[in-house]
N, C-alpha and C. Protein backbone atom coordinates (compact mmCIF):
# COMPACT_ATOMS: atom_id res chain seq x y z
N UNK A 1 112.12 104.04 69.43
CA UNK A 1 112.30 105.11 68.50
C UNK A 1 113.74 105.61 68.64
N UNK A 2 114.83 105.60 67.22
CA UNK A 2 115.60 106.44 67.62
C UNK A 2 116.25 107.73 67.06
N UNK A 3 116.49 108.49 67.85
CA UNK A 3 116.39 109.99 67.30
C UNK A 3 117.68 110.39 67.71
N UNK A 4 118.54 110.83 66.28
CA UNK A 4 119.76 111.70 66.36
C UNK A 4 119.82 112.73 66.66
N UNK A 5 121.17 112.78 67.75
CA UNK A 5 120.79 114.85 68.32
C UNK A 5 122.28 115.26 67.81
N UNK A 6 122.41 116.18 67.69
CA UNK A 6 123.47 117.06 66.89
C UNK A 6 123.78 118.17 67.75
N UNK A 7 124.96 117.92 68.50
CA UNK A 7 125.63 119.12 68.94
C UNK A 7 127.13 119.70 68.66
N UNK A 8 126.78 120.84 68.40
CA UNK A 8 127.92 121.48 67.84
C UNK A 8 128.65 122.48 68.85
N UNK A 9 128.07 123.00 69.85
CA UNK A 9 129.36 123.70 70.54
C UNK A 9 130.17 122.65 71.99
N UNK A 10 131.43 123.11 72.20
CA UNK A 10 131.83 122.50 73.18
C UNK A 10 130.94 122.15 74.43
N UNK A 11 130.69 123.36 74.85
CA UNK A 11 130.03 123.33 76.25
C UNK A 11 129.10 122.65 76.42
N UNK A 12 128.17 122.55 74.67
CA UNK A 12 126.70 121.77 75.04
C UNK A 12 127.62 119.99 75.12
N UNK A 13 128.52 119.67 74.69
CA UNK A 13 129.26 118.48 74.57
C UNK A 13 129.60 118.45 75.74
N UNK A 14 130.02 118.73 76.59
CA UNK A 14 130.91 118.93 77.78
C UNK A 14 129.64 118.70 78.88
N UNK A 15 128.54 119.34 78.33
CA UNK A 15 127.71 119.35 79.52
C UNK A 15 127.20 117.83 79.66
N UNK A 16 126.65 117.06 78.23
CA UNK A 16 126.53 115.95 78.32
C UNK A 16 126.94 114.88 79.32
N UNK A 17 128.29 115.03 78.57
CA UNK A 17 129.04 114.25 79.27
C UNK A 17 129.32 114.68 80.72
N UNK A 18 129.32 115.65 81.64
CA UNK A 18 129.18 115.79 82.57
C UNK A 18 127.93 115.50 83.57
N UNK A 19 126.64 115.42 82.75
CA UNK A 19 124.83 115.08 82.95
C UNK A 19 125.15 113.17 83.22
N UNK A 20 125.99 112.87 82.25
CA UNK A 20 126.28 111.43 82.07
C UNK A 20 126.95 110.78 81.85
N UNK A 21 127.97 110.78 82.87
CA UNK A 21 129.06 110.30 83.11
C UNK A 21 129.43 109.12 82.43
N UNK A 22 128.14 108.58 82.82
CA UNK A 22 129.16 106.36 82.36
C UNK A 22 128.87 106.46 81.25
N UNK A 23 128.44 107.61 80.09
CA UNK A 23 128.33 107.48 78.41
C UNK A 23 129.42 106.56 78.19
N UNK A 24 129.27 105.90 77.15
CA UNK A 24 130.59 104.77 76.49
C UNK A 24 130.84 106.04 75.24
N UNK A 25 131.73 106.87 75.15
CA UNK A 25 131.81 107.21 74.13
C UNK A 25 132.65 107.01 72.76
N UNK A 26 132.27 107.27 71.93
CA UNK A 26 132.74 106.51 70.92
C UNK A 26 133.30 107.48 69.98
N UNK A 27 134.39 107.14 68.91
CA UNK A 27 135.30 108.67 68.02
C UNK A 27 134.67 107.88 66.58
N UNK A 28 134.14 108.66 65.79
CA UNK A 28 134.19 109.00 64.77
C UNK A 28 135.20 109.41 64.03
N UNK A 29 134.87 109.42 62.52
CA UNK A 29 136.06 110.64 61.92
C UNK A 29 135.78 111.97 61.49
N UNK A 30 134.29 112.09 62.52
CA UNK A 30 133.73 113.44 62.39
C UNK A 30 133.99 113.84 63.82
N UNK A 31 134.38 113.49 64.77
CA UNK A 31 134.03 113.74 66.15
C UNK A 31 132.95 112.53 67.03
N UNK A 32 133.04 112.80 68.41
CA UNK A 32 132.67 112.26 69.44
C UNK A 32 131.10 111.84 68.94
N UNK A 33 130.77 110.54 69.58
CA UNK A 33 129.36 109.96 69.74
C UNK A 33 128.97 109.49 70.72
N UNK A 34 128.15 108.86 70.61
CA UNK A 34 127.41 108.20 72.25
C UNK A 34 126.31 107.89 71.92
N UNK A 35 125.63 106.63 72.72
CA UNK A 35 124.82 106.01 72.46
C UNK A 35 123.91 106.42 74.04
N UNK A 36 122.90 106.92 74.00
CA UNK A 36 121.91 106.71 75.20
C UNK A 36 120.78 106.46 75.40
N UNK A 37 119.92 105.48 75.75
CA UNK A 37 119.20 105.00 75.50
C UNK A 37 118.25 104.62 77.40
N UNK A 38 117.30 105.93 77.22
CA UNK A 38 116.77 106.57 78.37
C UNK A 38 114.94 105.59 77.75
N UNK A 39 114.96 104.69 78.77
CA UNK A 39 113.46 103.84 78.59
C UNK A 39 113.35 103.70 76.64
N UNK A 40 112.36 104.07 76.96
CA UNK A 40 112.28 103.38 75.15
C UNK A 40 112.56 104.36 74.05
N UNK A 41 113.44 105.42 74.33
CA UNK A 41 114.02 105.68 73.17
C UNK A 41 115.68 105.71 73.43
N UNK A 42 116.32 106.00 71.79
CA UNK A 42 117.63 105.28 71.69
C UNK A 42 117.77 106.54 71.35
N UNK A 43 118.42 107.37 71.81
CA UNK A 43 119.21 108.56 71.79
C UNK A 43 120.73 108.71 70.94
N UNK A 44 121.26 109.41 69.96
CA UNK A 44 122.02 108.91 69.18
C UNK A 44 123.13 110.55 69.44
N UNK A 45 124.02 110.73 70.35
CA UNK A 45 123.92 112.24 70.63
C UNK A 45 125.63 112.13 69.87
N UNK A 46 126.14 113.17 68.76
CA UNK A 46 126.90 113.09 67.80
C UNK A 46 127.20 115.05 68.66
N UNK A 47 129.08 115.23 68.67
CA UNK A 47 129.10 116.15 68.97
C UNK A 47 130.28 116.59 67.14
N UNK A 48 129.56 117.31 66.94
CA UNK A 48 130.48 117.67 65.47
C UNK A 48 130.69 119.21 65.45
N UNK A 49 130.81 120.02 64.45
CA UNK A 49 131.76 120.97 64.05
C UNK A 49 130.70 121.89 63.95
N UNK A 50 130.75 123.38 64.10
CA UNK A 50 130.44 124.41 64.11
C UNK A 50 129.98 125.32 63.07
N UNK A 51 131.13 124.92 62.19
CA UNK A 51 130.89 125.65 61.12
C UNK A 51 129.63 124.98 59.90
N UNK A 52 129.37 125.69 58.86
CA UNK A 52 128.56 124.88 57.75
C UNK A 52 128.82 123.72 57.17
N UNK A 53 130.02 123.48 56.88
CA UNK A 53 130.27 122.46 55.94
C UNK A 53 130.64 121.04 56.95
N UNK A 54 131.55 121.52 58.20
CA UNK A 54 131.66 120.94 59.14
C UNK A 54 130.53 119.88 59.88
N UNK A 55 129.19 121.26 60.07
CA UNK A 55 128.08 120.57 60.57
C UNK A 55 126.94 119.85 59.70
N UNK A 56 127.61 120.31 58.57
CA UNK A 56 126.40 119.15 57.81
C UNK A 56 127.49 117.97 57.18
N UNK A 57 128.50 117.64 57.35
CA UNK A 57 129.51 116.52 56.85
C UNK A 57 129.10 115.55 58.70
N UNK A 58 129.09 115.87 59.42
CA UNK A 58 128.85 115.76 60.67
C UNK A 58 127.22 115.02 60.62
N UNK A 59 126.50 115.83 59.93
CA UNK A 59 124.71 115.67 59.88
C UNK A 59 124.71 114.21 58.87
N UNK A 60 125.56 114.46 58.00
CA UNK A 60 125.19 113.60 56.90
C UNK A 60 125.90 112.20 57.49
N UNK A 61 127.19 112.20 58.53
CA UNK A 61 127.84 110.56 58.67
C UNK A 61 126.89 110.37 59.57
N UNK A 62 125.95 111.16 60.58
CA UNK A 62 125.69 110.78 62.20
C UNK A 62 124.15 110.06 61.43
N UNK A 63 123.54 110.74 59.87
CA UNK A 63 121.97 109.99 59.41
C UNK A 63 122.68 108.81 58.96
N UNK A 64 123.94 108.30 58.19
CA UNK A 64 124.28 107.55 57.38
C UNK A 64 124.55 106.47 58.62
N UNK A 65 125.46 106.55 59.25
CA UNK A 65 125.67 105.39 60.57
C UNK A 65 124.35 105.39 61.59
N UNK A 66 123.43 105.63 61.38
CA UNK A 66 122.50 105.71 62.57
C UNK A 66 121.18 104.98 61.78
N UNK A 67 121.11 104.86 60.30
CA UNK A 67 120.45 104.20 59.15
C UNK A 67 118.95 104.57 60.27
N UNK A 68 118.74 106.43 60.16
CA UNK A 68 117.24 106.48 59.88
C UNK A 68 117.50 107.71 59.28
N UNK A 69 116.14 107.82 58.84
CA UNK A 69 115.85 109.19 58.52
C UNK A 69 115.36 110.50 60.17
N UNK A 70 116.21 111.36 59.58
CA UNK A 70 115.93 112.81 60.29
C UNK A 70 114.79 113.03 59.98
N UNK A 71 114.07 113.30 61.80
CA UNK A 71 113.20 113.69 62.17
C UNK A 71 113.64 114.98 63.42
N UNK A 72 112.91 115.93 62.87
CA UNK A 72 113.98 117.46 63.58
C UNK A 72 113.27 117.33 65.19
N UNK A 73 113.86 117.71 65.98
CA UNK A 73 113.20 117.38 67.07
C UNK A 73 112.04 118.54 67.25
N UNK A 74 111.90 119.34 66.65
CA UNK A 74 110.61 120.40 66.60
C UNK A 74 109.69 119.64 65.91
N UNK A 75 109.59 118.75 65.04
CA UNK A 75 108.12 117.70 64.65
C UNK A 75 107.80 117.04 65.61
N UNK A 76 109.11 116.59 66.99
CA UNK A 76 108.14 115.74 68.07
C UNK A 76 108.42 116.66 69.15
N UNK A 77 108.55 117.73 69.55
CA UNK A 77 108.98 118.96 70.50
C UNK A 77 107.35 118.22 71.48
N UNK A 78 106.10 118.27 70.98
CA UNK A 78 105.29 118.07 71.99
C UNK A 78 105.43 116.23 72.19
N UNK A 79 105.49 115.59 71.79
CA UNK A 79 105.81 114.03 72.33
C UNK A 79 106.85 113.94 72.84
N UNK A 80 107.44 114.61 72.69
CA UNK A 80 109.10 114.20 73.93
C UNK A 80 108.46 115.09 75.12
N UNK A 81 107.75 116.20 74.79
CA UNK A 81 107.59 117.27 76.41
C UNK A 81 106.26 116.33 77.17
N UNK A 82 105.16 115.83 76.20
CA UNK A 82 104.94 114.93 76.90
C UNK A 82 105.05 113.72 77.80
N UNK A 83 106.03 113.20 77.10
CA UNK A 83 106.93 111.77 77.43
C UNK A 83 107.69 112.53 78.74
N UNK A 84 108.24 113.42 78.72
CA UNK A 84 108.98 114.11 79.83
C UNK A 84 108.30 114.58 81.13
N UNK A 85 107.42 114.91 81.25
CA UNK A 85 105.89 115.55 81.79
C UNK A 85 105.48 113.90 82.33
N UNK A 86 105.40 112.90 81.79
CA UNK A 86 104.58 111.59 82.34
C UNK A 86 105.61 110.60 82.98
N UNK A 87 107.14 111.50 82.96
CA UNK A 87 108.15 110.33 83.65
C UNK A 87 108.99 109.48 82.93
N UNK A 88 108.48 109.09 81.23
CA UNK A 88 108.96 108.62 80.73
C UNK A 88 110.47 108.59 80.11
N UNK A 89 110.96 109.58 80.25
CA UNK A 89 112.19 109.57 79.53
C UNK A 89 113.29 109.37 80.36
N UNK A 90 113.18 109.90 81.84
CA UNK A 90 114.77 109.49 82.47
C UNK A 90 114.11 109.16 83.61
């Protein structure tokens, strides 16, 4: 399964990459990406812009290069806390 995450302030970017060091990260012409891919899901973590227009020009290249459809992570909030809870994710 893979699921795009969208972060927009520095720090949550910063923290990432500090959680996970050997990320390969990759530049956009929206900003920073990364590919992580923790057991069987493919993590798609896009750090873009703050503002409105910023964060949805950001929303719209990270669905268009990632060729799925957005699924908000509050529709699977209990299958990831499960998956997390049984070991599965890291």
């Amino acid at each position: 399964m893979k699921i795009v995450v969208f972060l927009s302030a520095n720090a949550e970017w910063k923290a990432v990459k500090e959680i996970f060091p050997d990320l390969e990260i990759q530049v956009s012409p929206l900003g920073e990406f990364a590919n992580l891919i923790p057991n069987a899901l493919h993590l798609i973590l896009f750090h873009g812009g703050w503002g409105e227009i910023s964060a949805a020009a950001t929303a719209q290249y990270g669905l268009i290069i990632s060729n799925q459809i957005y699924w908000s992570i509050s529709e699977h909030a209990a299958d990831l806390k499960a998956a997390s809870n049984a070991g599965k994710l890291f």
